[in-house]
C-alpha atoms as a PDB file:
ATOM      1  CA  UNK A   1     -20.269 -72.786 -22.903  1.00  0.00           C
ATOM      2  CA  UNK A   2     -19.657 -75.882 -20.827  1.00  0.00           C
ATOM      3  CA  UNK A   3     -19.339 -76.995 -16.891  1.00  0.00           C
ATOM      4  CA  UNK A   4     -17.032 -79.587 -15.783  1.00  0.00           C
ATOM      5  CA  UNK A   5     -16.651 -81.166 -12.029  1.00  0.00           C
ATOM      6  CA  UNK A   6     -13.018 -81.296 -13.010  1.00  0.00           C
ATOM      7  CA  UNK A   7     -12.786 -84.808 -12.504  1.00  0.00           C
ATOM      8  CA  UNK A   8     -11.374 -87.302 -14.581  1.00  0.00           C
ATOM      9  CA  UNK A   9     -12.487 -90.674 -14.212  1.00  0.00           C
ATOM     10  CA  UNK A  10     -10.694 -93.869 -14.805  1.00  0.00           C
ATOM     11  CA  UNK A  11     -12.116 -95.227 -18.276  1.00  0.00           C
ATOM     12  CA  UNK A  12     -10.671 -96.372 -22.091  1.00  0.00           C
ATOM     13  CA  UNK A  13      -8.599 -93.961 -23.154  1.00  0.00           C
ATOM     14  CA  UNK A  14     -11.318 -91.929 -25.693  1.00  0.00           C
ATOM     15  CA  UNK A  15     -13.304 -91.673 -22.733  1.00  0.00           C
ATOM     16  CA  UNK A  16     -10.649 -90.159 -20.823  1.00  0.00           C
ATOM     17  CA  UNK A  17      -9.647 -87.517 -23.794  1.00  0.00           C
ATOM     18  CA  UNK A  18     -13.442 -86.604 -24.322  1.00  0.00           C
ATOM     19  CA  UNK A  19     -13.676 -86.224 -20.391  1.00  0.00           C
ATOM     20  CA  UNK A  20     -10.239 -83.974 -20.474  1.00  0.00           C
ATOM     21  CA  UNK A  21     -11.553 -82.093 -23.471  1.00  0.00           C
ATOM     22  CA  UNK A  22     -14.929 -81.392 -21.417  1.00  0.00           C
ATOM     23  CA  UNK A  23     -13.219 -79.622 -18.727  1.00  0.00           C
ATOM     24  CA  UNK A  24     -10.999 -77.687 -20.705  1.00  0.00           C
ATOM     25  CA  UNK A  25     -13.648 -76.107 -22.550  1.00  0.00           C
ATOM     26  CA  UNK A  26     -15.517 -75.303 -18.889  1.00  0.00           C
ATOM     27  CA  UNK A  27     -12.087 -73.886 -18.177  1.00  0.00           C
ATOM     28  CA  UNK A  28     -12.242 -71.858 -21.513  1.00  0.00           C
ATOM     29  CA  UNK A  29     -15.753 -70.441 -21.349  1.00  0.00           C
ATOM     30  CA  UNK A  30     -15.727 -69.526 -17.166  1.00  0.00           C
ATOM     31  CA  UNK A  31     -17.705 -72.450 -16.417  1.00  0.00           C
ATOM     32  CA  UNK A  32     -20.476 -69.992 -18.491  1.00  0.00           C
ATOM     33  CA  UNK A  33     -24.084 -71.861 -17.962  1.00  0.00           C
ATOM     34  CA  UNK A  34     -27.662 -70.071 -16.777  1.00  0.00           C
ATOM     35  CA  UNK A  35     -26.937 -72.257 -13.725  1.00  0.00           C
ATOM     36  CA  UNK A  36     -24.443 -72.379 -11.140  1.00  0.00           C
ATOM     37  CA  UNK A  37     -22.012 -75.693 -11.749  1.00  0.00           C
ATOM     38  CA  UNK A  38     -22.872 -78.222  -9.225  1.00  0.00           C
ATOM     39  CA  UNK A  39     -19.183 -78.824  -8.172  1.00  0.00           C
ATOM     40  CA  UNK A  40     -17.670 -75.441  -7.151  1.00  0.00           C
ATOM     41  CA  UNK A  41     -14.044 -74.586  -5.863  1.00  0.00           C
ATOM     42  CA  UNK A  42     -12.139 -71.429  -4.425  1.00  0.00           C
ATOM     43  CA  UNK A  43     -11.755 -68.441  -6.907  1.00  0.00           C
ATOM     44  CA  UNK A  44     -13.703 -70.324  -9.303  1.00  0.00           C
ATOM     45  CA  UNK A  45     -15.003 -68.315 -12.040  1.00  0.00           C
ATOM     46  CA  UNK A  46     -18.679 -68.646 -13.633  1.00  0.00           C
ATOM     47  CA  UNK A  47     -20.254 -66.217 -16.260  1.00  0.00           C
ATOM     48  CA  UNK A  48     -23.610 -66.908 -15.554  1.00  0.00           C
ATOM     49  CA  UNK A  49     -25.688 -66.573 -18.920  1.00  0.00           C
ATOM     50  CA  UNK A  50     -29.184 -65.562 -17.076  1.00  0.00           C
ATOM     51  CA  UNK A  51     -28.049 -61.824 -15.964  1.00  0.00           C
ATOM     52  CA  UNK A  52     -24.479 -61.818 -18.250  1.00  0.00           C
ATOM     53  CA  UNK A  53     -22.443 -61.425 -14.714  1.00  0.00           C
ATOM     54  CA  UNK A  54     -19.222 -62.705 -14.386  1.00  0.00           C
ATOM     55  CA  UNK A  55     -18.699 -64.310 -10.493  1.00  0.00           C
ATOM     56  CA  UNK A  56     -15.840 -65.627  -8.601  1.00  0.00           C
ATOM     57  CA  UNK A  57     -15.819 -68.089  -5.968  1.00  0.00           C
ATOM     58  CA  UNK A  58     -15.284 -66.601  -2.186  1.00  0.00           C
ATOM     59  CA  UNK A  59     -12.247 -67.685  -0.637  1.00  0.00           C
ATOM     60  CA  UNK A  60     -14.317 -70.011   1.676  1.00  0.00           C
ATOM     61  CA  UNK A  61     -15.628 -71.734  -1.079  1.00  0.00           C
ATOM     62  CA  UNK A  62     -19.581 -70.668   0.176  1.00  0.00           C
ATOM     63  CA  UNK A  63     -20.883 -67.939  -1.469  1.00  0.00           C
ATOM     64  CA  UNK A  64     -20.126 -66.002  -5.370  1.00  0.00           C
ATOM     65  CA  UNK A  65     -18.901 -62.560  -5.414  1.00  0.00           C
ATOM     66  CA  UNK A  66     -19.726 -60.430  -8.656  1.00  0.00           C
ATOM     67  CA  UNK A  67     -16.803 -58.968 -11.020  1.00  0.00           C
ATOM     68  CA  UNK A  68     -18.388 -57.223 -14.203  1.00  0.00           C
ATOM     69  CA  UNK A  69     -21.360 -57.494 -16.102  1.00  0.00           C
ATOM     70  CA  UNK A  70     -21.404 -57.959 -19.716  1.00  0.00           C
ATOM     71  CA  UNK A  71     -23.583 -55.875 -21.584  1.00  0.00           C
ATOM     72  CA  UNK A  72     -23.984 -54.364 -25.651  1.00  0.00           C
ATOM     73  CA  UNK A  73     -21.217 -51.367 -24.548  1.00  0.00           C
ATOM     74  CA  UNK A  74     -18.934 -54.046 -22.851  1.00  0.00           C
ATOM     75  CA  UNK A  75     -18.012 -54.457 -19.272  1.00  0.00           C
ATOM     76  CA  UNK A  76     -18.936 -52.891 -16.502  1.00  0.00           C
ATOM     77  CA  UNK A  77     -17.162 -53.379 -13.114  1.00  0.00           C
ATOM     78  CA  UNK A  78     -18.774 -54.263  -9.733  1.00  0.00           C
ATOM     79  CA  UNK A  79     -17.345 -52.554  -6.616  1.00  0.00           C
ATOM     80  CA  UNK A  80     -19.008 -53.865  -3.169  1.00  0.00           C
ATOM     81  CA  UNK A  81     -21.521 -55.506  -4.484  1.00  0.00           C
ATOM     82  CA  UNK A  82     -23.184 -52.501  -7.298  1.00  0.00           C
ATOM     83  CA  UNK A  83     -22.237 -51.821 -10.866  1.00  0.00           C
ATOM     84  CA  UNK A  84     -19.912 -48.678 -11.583  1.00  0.00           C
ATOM     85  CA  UNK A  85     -20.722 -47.493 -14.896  1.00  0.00           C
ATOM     86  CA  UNK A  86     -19.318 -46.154 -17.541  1.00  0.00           C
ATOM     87  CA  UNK A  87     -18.708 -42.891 -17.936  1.00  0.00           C
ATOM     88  CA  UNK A  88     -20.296 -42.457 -21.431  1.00  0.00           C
ATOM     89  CA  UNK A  89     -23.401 -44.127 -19.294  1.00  0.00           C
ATOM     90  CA  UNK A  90     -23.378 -43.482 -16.018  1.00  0.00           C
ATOM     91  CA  UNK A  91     -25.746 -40.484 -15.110  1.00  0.00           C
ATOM     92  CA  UNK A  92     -26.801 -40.157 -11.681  1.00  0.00           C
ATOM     93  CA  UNK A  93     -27.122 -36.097 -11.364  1.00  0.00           C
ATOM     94  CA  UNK A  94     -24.389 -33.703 -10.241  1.00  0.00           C
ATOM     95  CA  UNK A  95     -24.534 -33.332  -6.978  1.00  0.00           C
ATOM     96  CA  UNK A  96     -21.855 -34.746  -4.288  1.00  0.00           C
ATOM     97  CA  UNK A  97     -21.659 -38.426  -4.966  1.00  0.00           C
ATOM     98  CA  UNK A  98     -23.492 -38.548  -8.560  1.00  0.00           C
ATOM     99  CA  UNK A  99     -21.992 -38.984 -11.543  1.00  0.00           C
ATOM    100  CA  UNK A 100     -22.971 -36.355 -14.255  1.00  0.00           C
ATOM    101  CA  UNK A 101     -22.981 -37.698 -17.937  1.00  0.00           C
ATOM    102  CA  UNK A 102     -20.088 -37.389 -20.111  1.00  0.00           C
ATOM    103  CA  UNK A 103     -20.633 -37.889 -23.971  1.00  0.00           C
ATOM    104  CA  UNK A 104     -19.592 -36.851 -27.264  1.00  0.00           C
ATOM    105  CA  UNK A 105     -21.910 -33.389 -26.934  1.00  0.00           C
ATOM    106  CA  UNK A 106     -19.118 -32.112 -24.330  1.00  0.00           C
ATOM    107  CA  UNK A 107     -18.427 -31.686 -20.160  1.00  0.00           C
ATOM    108  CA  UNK A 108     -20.741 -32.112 -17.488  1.00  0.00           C
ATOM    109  CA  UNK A 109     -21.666 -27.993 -15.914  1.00  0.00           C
ATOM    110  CA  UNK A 110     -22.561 -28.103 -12.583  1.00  0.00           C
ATOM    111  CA  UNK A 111     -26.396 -27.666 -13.612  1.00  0.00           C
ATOM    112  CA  UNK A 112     -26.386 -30.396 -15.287  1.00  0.00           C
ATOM    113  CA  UNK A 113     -26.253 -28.864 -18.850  1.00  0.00           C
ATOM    114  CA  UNK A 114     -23.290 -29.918 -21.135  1.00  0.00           C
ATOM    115  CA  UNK A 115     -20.266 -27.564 -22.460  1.00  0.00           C
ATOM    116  CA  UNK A 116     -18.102 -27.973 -25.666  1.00  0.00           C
ATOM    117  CA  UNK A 117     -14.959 -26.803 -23.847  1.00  0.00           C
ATOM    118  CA  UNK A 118     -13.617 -25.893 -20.684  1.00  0.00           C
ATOM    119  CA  UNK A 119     -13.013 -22.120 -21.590  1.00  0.00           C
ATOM    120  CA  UNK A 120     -11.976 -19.213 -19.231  1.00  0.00           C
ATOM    121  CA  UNK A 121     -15.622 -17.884 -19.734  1.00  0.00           C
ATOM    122  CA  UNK A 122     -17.024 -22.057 -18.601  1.00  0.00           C
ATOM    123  CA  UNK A 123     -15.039 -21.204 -15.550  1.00  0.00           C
ATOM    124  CA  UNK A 124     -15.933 -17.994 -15.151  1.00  0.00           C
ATOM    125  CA  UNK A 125     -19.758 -19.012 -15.027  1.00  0.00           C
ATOM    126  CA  UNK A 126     -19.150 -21.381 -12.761  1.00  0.00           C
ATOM    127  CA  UNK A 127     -20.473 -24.252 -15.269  1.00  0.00           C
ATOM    128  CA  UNK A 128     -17.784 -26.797 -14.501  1.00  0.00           C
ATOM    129  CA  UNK A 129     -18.144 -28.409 -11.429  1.00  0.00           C
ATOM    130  CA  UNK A 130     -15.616 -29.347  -8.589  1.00  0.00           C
ATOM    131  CA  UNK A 131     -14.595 -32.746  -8.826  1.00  0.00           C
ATOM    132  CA  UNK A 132     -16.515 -34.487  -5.380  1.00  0.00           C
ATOM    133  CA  UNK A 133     -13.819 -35.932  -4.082  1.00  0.00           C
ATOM    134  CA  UNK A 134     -14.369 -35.158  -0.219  1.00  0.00           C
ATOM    135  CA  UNK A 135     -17.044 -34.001   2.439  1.00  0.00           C
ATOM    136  CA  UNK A 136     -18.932 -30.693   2.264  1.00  0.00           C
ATOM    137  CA  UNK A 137     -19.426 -28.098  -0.847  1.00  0.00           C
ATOM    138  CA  UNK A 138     -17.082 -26.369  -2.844  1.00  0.00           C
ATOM    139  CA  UNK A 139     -17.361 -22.511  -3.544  1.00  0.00           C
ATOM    140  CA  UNK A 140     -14.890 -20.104  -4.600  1.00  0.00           C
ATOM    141  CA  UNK A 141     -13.880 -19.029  -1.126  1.00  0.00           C
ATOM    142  CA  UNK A 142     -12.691 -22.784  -0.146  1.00  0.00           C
ATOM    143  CA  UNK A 143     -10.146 -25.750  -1.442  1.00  0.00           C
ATOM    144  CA  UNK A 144     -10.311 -28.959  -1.410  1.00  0.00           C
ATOM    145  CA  UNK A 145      -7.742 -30.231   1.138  1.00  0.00           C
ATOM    146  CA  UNK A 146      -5.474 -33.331   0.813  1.00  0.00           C
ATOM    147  CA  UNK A 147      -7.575 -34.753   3.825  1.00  0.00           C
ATOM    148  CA  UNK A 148     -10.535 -34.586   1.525  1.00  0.00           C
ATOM    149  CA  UNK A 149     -11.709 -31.702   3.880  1.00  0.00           C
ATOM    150  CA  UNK A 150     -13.012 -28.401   2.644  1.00  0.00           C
ATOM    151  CA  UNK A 151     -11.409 -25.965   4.028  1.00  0.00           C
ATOM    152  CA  UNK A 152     -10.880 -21.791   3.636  1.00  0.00           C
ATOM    153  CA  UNK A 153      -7.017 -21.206   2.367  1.00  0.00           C
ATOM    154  CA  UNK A 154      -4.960 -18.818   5.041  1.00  0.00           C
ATOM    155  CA  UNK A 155      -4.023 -15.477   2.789  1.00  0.00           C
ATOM    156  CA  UNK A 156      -1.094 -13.951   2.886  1.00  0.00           C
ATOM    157  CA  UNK A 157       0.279 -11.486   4.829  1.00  0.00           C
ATOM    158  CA  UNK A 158      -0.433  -7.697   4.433  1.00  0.00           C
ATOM    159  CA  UNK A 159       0.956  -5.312   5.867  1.00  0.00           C
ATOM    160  CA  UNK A 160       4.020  -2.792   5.949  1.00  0.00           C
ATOM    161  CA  UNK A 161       6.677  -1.436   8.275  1.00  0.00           C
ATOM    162  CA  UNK A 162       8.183   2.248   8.305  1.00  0.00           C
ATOM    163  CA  UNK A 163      11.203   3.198   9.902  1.00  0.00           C
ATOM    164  CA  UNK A 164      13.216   6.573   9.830  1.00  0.00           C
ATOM    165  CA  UNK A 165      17.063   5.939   8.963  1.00  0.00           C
ATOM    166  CA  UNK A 166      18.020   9.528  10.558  1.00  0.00           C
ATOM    167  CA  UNK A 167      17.655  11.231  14.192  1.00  0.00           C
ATOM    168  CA  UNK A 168      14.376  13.435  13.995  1.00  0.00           C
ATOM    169  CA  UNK A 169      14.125  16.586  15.826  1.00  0.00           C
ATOM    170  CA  UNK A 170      11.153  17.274  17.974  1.00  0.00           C
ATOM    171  CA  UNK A 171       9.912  20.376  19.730  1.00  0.00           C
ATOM    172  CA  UNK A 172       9.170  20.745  23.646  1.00  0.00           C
ATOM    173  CA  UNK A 173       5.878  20.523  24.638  1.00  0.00           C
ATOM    174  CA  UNK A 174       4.230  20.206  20.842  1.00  0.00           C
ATOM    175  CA  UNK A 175       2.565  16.594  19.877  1.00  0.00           C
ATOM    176  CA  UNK A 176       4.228  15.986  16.347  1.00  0.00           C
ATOM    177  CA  UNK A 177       3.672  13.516  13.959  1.00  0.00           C
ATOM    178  CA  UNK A 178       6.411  10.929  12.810  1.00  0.00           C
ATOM    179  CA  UNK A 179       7.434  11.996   8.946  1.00  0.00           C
ATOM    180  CA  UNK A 180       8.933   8.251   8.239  1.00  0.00           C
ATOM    181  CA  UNK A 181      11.171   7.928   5.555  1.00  0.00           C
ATOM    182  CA  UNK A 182      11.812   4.010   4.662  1.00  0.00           C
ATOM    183  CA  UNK A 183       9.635   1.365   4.462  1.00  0.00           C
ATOM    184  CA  UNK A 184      11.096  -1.998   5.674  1.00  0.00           C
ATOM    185  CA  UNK A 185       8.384  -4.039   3.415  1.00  0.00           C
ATOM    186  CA  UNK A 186       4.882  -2.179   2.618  1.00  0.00           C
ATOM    187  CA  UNK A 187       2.800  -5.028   0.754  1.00  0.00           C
ATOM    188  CA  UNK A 188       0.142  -2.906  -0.315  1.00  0.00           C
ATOM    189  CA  UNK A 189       1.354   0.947  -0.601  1.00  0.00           C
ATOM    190  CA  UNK A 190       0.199   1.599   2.738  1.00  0.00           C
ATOM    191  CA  UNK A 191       2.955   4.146   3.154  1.00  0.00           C
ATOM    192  CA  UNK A 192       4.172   7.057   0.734  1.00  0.00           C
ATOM    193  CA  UNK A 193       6.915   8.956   0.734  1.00  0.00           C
ATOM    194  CA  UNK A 194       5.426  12.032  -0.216  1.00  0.00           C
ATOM    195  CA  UNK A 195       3.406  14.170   0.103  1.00  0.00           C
ATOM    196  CA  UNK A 196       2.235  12.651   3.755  1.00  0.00           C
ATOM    197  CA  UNK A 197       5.207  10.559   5.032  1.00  0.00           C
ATOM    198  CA  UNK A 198       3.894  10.282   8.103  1.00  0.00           C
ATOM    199  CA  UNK A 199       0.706   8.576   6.947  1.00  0.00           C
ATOM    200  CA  UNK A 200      -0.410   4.754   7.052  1.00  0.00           C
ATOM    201  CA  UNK A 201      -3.178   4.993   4.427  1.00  0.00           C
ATOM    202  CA  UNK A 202      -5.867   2.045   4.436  1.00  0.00           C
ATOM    203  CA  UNK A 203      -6.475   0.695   0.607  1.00  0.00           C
ATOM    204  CA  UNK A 204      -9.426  -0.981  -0.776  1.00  0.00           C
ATOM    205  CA  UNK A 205     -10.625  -4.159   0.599  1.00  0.00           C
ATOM    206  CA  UNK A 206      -9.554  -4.631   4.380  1.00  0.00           C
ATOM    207  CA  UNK A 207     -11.803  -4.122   6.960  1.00  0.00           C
ATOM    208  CA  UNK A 208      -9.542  -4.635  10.609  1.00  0.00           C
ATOM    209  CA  UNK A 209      -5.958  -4.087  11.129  1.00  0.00           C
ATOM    210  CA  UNK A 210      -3.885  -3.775  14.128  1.00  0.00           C
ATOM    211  CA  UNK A 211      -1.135  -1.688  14.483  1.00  0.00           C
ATOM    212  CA  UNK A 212       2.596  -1.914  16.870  1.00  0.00           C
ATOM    213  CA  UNK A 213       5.385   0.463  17.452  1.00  0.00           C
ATOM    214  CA  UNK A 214       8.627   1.194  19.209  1.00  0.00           C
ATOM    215  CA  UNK A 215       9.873   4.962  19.882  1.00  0.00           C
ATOM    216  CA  UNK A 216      13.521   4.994  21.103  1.00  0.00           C
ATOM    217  CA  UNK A 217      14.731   9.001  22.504  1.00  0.00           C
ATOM    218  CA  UNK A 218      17.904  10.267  22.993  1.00  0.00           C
ATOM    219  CA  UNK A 219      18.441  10.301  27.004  1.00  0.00           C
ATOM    220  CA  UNK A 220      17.978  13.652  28.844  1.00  0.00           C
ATOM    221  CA  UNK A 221      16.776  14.202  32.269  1.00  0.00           C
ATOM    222  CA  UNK A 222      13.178  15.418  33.002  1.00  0.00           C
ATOM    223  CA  UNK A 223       9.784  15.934  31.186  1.00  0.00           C
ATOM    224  CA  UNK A 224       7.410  13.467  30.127  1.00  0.00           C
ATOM    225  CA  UNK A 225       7.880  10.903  26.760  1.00  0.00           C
ATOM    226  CA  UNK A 226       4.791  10.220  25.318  1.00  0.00           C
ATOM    227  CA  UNK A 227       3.205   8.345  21.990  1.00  0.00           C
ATOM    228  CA  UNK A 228      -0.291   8.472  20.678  1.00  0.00           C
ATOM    229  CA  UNK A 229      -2.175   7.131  17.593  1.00  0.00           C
ATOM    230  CA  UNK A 230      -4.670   8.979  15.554  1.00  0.00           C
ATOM    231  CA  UNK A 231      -7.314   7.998  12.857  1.00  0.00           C
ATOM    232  CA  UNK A 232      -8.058  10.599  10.194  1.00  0.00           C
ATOM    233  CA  UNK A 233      -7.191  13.115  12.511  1.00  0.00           C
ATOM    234  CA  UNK A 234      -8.675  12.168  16.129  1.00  0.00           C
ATOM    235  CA  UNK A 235      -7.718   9.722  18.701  1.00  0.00           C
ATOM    236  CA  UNK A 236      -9.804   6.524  18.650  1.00  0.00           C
ATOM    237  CA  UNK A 237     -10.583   3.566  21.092  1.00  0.00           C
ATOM    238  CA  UNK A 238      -7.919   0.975  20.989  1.00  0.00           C
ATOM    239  CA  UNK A 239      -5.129   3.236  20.005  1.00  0.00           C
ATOM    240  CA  UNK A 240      -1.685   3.321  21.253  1.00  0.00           C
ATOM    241  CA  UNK A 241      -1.436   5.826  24.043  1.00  0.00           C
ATOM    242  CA  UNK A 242       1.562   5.709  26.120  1.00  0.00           C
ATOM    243  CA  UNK A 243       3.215   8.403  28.591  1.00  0.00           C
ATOM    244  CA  UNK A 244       5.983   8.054  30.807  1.00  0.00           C
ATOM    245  CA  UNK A 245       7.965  10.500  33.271  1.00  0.00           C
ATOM    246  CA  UNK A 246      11.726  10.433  32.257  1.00  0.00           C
ATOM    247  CA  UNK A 247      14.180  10.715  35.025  1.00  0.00           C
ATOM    248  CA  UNK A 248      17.952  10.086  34.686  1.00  0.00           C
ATOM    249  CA  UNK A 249      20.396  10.095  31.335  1.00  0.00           C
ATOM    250  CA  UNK A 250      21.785   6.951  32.158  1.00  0.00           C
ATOM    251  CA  UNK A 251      20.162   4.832  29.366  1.00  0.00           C
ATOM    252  CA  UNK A 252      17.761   6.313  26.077  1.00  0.00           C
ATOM    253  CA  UNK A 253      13.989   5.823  27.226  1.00  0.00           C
ATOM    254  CA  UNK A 254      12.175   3.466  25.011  1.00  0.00           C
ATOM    255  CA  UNK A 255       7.886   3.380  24.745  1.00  0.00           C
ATOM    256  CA  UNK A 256       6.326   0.515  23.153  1.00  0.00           C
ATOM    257  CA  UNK A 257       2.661  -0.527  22.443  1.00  0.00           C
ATOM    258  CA  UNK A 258       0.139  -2.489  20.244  1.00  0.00           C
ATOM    259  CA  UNK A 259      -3.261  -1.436  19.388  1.00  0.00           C
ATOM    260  CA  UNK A 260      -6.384  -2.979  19.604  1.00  0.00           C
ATOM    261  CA  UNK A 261      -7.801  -4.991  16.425  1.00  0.00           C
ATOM    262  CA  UNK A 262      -9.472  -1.684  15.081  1.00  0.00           C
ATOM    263  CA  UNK A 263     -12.623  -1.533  12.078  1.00  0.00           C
ATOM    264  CA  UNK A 264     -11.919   0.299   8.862  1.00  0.00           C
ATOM    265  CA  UNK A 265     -12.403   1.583   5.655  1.00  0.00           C
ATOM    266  CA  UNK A 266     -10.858   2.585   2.089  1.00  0.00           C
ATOM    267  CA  UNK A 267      -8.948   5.779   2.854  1.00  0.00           C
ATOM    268  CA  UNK A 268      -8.744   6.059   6.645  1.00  0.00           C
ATOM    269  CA  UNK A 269      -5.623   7.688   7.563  1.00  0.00           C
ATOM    270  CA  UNK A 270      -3.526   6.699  10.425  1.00  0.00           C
ATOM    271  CA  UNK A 271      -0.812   8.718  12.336  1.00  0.00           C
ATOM    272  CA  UNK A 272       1.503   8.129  15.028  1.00  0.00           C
ATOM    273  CA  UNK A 273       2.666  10.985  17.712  1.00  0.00           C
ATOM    274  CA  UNK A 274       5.160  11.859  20.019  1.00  0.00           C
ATOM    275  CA  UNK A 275       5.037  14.409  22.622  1.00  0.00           C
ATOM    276  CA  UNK A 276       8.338  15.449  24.865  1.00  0.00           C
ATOM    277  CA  UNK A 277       8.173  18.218  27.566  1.00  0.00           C
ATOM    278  CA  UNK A 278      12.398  18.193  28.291  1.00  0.00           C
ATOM    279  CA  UNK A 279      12.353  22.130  28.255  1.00  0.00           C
ATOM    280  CA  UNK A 280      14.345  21.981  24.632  1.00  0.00           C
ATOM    281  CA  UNK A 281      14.472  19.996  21.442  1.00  0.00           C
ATOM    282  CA  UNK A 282      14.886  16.563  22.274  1.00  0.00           C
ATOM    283  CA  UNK A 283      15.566  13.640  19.253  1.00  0.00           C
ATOM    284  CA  UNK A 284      14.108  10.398  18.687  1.00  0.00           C
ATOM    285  CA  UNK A 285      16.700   7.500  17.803  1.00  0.00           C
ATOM    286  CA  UNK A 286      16.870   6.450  14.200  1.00  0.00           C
ATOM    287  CA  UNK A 287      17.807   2.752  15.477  1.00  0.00           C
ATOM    288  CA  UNK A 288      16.230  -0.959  15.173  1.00  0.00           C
ATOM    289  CA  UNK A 289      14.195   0.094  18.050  1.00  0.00           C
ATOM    290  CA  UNK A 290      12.095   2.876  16.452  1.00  0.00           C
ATOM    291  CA  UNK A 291       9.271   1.691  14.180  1.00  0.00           C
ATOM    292  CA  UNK A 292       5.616   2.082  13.121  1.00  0.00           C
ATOM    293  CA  UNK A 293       3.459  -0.949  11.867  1.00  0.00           C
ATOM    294  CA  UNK A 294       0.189  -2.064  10.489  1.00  0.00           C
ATOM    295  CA  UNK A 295      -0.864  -5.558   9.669  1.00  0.00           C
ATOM    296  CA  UNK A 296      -3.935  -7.107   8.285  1.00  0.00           C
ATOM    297  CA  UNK A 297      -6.391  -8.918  10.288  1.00  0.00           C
ATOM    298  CA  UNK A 298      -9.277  -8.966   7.701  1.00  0.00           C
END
C-alpha cells in the first residue's frame, strides 16, 4: 500500500530509483491508503483502506466516484452511487424491484419461501415468480411485453363459416331453415354435419359472438325474400332480420346482414331462415355469395 504524487524529482541517481520505485508501487496497490492521496489526477484510482471501496477519479478531476467494494465474499459492484449485491447475498424481499435470495437451499417462490427445482407442479403453484423486469404485476392472464409493459395477449380467432356447395330447394310461403353442408373453417366444432346441419352450436367457454350472412336466390319475379335468425328456437334482439319485395328476373336478389354482439351460453343453438312467397319452389344459389357465420367476441 503506497501513494505517490507521481513526481520525480531531480536528485543522485539512488534517489531517483527509490523515488521511481515509490510510485510504481502506488501504481501497483491503487494508490490504496485510509486517506485520499494529496495529489490526485483524472481516472485516478484509490482503494481506500477505511470502508475497502475502490474509487476513480471524475473526469473533472473534483470529486471520486465509487466502483466495488471489497468485502470477505469478494467484490461487489456500485451502480449510481449504491452497492448491487450478490446474488448469493442480496435479499431485499420479492416484490417488484427486490431481489429475493438465491442460495444453495434452491429458487426464490414468489412468497418468499425457497424451492429445490423448478418443476411443472413449482409452476403450477405459482411459487416461481415473474422475473420484474417492467411496470405493473404479472398474473396468468398478462405478458410481459418487449416495452417492459404488461399487457393482456390478443387470442386467436374463433369462429367458423358454413356454406352449401349445391342449389337448395325451398317451399312458398314456409320459413325453412338452412341445412348447410360444408364448413369453410369451423375452429371449434361449431357446426355438424349431422344430425342438425343447419345448427351453429355454442361450446364451452364463450360468452358473446356475433354472427354475418349472405343469401343469394335464383331470380324470379314477385313475392317477398326474406332471412331471419333464431336462438334455441325463437327470434332474439339483435338478430338478422331482413325482408325485401322482389320485382324483376333481371339479376338473382341477394340479402345480407350482421347481427348485433349477442350474450351466450354452453349449448345455445343458433339457426338461420329463409322465407320466399314466389307462388312455387324457388332455390337459393349455392355460390361465394351464400354463407352463414359466427365469430367470437368473448
Amino acid at each position: 500500500m503506497a501513494q505517490h504524487d507521481y513526481d520525480i524529482a531531480n536528485a543522485p541517481g539512488a534517489t531517483v530509483r527509490a523515488d521511481i520505485n515509490s510510485a510504481l508501487q502506488a501504481i501497483a496497490t491503487l494508490n490504496s491508503g485510509s486517506t485520499a492521496p494529496s495529489v490526485t489526477f483524472p481516472y485516478m484510482f484509490w482503494f481506500d483502506t477505511t470502508t475497502t471501496d475502490l474509487k476513480i477519479r471524475n473526469a473533472a478531476n473534483t470529486a471520486w466516484a465509487l466502483v466495488a467494494r471489497r468485502d470477505s465474499n469478494g467484490w461487489n459492484p456500485y451502480r449510481q452511487g449504491g452497492l448491487i449485491g450478490t446474488a448469493s447475498t442480496k435479499n431485499t424481499g420479492v416484490l417488484n424491484g427486490e431481489v429475493p435470495v438465491m442460495d444453495a437451499v434452491g429458487y426464490p417462490a414468489a412468497d418468499g419461501r425457497q424451492i429445490t427445482s423448478l418443476d411443472a407442479l413449482s409452476i403450477t403453484l405459482n411459487l416461481v415468480p415473474t422475473a420484474r423486469l417492467g411496470t405493473g404485476t404479472a398474473d396468468t392472464t398478462t405478458f410481459l411485453r418487449g416495452d417492459q409493459q404488461w399487457v393482456v395477449p390478443v387470442s386467436p380467432f374463433q369462429g367458423a363459416l358454413v356454406e352449401l356447395t349445391a342449389n337448395e330447394t325451398i317451399s312458398d310461403s314456409i320459413w325453412t331453415s338452412i341445412p348447410w353442408d360444408q364448413a369453410v373453417y369451423d375452429t371449434d366444432s361449431f357446426w355438424e354435419a349431422s344430425p342438425n346441419p343447419e345448427r351453429l352450436t355454442i361450446p364451452a367457454g364463450i360468452s358473446r359472438v356475433r354472427f354475418s350472412t349472405n343469401i343469394e336466390w335464383v331470380a324470379a319475379n314477385g313475392g317477398i325474400r326474406g332471412v331471419r335468425m333464431f336462438k334455441n328456437g325463437s327470434i332474439f334482439k339483435g338478430a338478422i332480420f331482413r325482408q325485401i319485395l322482389n320485382t324483376g328476373t333481371s339479376m338473382n336478389p341477394v340479402l345480407g346482414g350482421t347481427s348485433a354482439v349477442v350474450d351466450t351460453v354452453q349449448n345455445d343453438v343458433f339457426e338461420l331462415q329463409v322465407f320466399q312467397n314466389s307462388g312455387a319452389t324457388l332455390d337459393l344459389v349455392a355460390s361465394n355469395a351464400l354463407w352463414f357465420s359466427i365469430e367470437v367476441v368473448e
